[in-house]
Every structure is written in structure tokens, then in C-alpha cells.
C-alpha atoms as a PDB file:
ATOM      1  CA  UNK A   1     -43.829  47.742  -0.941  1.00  0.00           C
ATOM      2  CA  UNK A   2     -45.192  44.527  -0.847  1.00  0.00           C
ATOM      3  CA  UNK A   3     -42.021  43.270  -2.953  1.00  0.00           C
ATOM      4  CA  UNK A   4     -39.826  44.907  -0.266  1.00  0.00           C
ATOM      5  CA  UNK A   5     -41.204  42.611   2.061  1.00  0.00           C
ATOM      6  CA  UNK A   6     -40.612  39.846   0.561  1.00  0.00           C
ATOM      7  CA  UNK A   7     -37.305  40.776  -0.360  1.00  0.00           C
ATOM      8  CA  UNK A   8     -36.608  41.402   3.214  1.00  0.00           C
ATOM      9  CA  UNK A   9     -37.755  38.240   4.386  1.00  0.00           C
ATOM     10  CA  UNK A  10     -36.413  36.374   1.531  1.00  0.00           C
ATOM     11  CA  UNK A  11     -32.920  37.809   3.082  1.00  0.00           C
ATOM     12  CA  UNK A  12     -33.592  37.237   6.422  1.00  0.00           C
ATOM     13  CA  UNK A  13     -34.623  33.606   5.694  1.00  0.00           C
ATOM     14  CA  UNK A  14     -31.318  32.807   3.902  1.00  0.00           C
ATOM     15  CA  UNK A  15     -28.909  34.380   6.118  1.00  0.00           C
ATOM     16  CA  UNK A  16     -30.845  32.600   9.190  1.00  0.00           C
ATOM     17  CA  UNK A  17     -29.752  29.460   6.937  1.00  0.00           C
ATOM     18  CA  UNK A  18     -26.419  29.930   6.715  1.00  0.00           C
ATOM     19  CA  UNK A  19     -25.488  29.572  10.400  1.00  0.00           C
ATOM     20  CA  UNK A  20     -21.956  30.243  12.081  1.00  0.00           C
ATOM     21  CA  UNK A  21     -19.542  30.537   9.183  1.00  0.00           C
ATOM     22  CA  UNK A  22     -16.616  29.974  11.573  1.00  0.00           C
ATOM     23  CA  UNK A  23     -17.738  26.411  11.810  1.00  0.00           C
ATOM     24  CA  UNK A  24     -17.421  24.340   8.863  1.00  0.00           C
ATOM     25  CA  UNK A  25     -18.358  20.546   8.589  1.00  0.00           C
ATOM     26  CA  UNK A  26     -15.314  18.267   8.259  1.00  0.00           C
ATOM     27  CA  UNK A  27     -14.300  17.836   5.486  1.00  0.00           C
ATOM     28  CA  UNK A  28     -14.439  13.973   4.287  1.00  0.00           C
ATOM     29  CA  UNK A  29     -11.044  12.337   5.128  1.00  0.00           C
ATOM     30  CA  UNK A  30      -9.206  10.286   1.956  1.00  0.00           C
ATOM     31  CA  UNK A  31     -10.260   6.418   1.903  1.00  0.00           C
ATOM     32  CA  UNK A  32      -7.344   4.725   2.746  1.00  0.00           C
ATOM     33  CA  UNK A  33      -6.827   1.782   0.139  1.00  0.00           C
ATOM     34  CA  UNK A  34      -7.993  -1.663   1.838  1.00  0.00           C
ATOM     35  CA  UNK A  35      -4.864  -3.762   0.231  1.00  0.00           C
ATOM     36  CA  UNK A  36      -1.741  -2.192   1.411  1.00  0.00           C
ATOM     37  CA  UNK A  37       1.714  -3.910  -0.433  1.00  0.00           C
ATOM     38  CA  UNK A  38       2.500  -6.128  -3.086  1.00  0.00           C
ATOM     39  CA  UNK A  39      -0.655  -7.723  -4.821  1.00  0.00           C
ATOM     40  CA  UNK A  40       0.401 -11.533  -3.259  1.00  0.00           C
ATOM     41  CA  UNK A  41       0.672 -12.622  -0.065  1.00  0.00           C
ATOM     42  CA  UNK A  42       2.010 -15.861   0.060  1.00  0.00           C
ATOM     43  CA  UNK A  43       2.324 -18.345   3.182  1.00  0.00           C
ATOM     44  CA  UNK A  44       3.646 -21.639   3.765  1.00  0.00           C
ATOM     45  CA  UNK A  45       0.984 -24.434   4.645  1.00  0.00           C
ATOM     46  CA  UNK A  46       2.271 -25.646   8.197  1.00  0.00           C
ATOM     47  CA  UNK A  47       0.969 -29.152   7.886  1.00  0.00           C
ATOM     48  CA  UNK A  48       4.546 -31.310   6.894  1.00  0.00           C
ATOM     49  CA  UNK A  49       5.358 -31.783   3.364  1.00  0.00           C
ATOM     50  CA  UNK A  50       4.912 -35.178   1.766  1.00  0.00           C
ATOM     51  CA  UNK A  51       8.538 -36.964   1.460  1.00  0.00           C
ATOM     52  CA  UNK A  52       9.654 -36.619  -2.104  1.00  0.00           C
ATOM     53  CA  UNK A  53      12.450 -38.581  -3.983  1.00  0.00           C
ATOM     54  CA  UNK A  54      14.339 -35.562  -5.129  1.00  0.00           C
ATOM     55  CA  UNK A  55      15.489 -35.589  -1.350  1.00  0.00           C
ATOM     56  CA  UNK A  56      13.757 -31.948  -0.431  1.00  0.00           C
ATOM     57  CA  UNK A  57      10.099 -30.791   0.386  1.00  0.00           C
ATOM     58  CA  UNK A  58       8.782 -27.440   0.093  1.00  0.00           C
ATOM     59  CA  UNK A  59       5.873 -27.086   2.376  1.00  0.00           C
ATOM     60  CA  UNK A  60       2.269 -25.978  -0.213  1.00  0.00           C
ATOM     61  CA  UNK A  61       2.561 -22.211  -0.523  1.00  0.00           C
ATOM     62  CA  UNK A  62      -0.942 -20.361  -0.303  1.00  0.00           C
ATOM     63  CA  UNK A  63      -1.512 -17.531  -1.896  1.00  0.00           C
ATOM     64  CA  UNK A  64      -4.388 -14.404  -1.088  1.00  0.00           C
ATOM     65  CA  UNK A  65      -4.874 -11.805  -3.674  1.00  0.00           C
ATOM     66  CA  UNK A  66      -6.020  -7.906  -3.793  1.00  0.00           C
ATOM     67  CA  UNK A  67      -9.100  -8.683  -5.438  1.00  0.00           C
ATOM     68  CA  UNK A  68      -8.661  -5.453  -7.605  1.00  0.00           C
ATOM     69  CA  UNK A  69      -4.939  -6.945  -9.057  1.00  0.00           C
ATOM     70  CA  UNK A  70      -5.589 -10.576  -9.935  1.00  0.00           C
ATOM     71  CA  UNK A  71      -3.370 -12.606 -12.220  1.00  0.00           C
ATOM     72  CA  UNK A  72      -4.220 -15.656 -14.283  1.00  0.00           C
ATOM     73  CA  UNK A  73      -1.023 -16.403 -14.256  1.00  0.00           C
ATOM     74  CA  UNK A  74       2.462 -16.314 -12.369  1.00  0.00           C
ATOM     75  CA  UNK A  75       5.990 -18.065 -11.222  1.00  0.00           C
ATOM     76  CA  UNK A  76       7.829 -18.884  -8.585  1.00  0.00           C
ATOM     77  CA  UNK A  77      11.101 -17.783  -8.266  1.00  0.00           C
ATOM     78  CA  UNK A  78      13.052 -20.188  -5.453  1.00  0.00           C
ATOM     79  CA  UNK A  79      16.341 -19.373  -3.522  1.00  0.00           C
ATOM     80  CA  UNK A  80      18.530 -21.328  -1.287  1.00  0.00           C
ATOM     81  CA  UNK A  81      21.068 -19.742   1.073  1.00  0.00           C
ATOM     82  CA  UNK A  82      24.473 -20.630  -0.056  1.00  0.00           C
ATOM     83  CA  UNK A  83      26.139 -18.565   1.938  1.00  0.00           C
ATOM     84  CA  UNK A  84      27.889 -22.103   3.531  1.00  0.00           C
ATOM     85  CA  UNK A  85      29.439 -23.283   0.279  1.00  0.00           C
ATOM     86  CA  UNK A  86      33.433 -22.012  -0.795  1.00  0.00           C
ATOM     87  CA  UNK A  87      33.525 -22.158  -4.122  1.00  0.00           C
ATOM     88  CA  UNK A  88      35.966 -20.097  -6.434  1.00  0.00           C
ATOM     89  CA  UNK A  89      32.799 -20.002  -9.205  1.00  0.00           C
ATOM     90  CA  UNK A  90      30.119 -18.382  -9.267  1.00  0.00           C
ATOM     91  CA  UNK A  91      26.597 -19.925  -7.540  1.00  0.00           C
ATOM     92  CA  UNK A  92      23.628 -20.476  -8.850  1.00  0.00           C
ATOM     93  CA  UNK A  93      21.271 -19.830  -6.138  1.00  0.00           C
ATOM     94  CA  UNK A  94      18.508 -19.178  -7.511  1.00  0.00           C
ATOM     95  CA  UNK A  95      15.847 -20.978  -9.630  1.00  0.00           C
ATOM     96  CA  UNK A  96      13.114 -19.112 -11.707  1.00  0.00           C
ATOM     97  CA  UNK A  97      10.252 -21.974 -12.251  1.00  0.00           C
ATOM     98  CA  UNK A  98       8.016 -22.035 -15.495  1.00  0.00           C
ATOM     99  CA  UNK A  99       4.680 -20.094 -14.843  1.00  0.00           C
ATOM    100  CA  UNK A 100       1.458 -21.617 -13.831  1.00  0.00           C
ATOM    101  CA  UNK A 101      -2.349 -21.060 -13.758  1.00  0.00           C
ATOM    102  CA  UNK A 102      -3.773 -19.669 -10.398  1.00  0.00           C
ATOM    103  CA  UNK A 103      -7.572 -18.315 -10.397  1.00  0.00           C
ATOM    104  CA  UNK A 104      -9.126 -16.416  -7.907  1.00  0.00           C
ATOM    105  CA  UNK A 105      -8.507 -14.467  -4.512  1.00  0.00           C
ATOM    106  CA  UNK A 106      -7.250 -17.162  -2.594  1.00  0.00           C
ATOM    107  CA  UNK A 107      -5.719 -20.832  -3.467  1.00  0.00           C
ATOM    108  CA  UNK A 108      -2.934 -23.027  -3.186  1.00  0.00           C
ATOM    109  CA  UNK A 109       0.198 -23.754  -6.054  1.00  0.00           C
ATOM    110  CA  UNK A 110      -0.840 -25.989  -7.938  1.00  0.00           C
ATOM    111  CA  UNK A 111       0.669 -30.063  -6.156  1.00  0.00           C
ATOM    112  CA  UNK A 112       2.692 -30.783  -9.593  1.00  0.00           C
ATOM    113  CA  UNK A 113       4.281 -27.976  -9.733  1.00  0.00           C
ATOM    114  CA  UNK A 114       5.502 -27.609  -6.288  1.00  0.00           C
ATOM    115  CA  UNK A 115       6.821 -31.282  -7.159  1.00  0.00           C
ATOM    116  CA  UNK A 116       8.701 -29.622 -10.136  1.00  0.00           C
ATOM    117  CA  UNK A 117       9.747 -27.283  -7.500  1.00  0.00           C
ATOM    118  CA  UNK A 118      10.933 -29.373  -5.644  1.00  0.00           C
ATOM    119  CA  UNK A 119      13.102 -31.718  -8.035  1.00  0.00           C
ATOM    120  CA  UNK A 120      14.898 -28.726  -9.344  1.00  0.00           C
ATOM    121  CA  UNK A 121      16.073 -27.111  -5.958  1.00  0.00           C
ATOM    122  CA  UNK A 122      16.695 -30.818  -5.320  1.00  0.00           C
ATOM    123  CA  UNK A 123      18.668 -31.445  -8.283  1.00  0.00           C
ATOM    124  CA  UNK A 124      20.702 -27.637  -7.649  1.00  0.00           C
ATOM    125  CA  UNK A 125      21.279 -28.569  -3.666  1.00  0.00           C
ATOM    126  CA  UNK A 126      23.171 -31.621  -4.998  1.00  0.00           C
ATOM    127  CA  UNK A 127      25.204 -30.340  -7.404  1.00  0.00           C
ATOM    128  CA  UNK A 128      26.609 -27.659  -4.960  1.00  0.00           C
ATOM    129  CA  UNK A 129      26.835 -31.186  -2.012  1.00  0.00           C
ATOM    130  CA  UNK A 130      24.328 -29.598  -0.094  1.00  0.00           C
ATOM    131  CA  UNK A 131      23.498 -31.659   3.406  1.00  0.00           C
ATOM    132  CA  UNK A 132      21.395 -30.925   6.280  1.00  0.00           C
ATOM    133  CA  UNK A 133      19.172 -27.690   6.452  1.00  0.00           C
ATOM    134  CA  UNK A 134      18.937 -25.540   4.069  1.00  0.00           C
ATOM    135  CA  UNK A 135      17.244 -22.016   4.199  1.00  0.00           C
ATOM    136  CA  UNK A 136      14.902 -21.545   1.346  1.00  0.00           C
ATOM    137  CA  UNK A 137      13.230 -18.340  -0.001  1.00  0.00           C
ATOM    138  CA  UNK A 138      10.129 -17.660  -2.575  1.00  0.00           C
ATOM    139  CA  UNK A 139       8.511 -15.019  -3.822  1.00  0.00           C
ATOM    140  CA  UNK A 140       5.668 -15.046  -6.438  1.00  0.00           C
ATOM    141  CA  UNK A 141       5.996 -13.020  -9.865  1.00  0.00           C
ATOM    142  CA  UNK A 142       4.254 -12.203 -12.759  1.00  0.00           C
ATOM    143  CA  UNK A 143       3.966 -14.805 -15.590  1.00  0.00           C
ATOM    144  CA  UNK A 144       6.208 -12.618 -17.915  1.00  0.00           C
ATOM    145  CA  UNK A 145       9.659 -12.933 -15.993  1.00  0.00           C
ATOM    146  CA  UNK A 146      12.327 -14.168 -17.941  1.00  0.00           C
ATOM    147  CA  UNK A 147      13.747 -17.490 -16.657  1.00  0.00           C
ATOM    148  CA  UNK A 148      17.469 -15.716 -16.139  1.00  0.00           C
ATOM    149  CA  UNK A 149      15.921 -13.076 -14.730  1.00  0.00           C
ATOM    150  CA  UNK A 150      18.754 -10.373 -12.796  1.00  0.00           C
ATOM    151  CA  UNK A 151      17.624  -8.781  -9.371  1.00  0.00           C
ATOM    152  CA  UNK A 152      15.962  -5.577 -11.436  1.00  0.00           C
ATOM    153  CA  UNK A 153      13.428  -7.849 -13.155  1.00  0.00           C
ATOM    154  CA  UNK A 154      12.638  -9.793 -10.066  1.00  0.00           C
ATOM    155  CA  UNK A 155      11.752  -6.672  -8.313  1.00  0.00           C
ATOM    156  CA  UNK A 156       9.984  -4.757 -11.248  1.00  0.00           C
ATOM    157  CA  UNK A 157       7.981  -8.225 -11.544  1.00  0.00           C
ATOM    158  CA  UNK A 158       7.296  -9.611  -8.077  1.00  0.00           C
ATOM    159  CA  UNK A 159       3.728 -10.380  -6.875  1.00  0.00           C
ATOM    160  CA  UNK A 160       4.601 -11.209  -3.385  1.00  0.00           C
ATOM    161  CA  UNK A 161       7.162 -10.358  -0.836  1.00  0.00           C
ATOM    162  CA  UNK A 162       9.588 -12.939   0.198  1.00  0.00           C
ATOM    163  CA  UNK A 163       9.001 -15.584   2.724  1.00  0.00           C
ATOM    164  CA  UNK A 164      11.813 -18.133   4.035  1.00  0.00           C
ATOM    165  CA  UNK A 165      11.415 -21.429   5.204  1.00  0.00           C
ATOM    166  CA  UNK A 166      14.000 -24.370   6.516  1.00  0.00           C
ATOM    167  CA  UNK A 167      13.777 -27.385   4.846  1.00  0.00           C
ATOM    168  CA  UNK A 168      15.890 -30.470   5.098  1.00  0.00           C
ATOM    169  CA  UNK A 169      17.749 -31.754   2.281  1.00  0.00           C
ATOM    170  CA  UNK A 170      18.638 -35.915   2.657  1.00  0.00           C
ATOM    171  CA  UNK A 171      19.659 -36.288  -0.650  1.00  0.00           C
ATOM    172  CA  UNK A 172      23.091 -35.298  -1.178  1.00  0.00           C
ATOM    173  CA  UNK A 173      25.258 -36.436  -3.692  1.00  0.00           C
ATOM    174  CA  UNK A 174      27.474 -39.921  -2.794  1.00  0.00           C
ATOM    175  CA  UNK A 175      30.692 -38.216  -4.502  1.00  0.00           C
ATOM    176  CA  UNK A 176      30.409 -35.327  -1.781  1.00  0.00           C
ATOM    177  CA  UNK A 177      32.541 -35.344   0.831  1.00  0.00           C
ATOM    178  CA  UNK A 178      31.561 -35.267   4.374  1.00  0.00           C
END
């Protein structure tokens, strides 16, 4: 009898622990991931860009990283809007630069290279007689893009998304007509 008892109150004590079964706690909800996009975001600095023989300036681009996706290494790919020009050839709008070093979350491009940057669009804006403002576009990608890179590459490999800036160009060519 006595192990009746317990029994009993054994039973009683855990279905008194159980409480309403109709009410269940929430269940936990799914932690949303803290970086949402591409891996980059890249910005332009807004203080002016130093002059620079090559006759156009990018402003400094600044980079922040998802922590959890960092690269030691990447390029910048560079476009120009050409949609102005009337040529019967084909335009090449588009430069892919040589990668460089970048470390850690947050930083700048590297001053030398956004001077190589700059030379090259400078050198491709006057071969196609460029004048005036020009809209330019970057985008960050990984280190392994191939410098003739097609629009499937660029997108398989970008870092960042694209930003656009307007940048004169005082360079042009003296051959070029007005």
C-alpha cells in the first residue's frame, strides 16, 4: 500500500507539472543574418579628389566588410557611360584594374592604386574624345577575376554592388573635335 501511495502522488505531482497543454511556449524565431547582400559595401569619400595629370579624379572609395566574408585581396572593376559616343566599333567601356591588398572590416583603396585608376580611365576617356562629365561606375570583386572578364564573371565574382559617381574629365585629346 504504501507503494500505491507513492505511486499516486508521484502521478499527481507530474501531471500538476505539466500545466495547460493547449499553451505551448513560442517557439524560438530563426536569427536573421546581421549582414544582408554582397560581402562589400563600397562608398565614395565626399571630400574632393586631388587634381591628377591624367585629366580625371575618382573620389577614395571606402570599403566595410561582413566580418564573417573578408578578403585579403580584390579589384576594381571601373565603367564609364558611353552611351554619348557614335561609333561604328565596338566600346571599350569598361576597365578591370590589377588586384590589391585590403585588410580588415573597414578601410580605404589603397592612394596608388586609385592613381592607377585613375590614369587608365583617363587614358580610355581620351581615346574615345571624351569632354566634360562623365558618369563613372565601380564595383569591387574578388582577386581572381580575369582582366577581360564578360558580364557572367563580373557577377559570379563581385564583392560589392555598384555605385556611380560624376566626375569631370579636362583632359581630352587635342586631335578631338569640338
Amino acid at each position: 500500500m504504501k507503494h500505491g501511495l507513492i505511486l499516486a502522488f508521484g502521478a499527481l505531482a507530474f501531471l500538476a507539472g505539466c500545466g495547460d497543454q493547449g499553451t505551448k511556449p513560442a517557439a524560438p524565431t530563426p536569427t536573421q543574418p546581421k549582414w544582408k547582400g554582397p560581402a562589400y559595401r563600397i562608398t565614395f569619400d565626399t571630400k574632393a579628389p586631388k587634381p591628377n595629370p591624367a585629366g580625371v579624379s575618382l573620389p577614395a572609395i571606402k570599403f566595410t566588410a561582413n566580418p564573417e566574408a573578408l578578403e585579403r585581396r580584390a579589384t576594381l572593376i571601373v565603367r564609364f557611360d558611353s552611351s554619348s559616343l557614335k561609333k561604328s566599333t565596338p566600346i571599350m567601356d569598361q576597365m578591370i584594374m590589377a588586384p590589391v591588398d585590403i585588410s580588415g572590416a573597414e578601410g580605404t583603396l589603397p592612394d596608388d592604386y586609385m592613381d592607377r585608376a585613375d590614369k587608365g580611365l583617363g587614358q580610355l576617356l581620351t581615346a574615345y574624345c571624351m569632354k566634360g562629365k562623365v558618369k563613372v561606375t565601380v564595383a569591387m570583386a574578388r582577386s581572381s577575376l580575369s582582366p577581360q572578364a564578360g558580364e557572367a564573371e563580373i557577377d559570379n565574382k563581385r564583392l560589392s554592388d555598384w555605385q556611380s559617381v560624376e566626375v569631370p574629365f579636362k583632359n581630352p585629346h587635342p586631335n578631338c573635335k569640338p
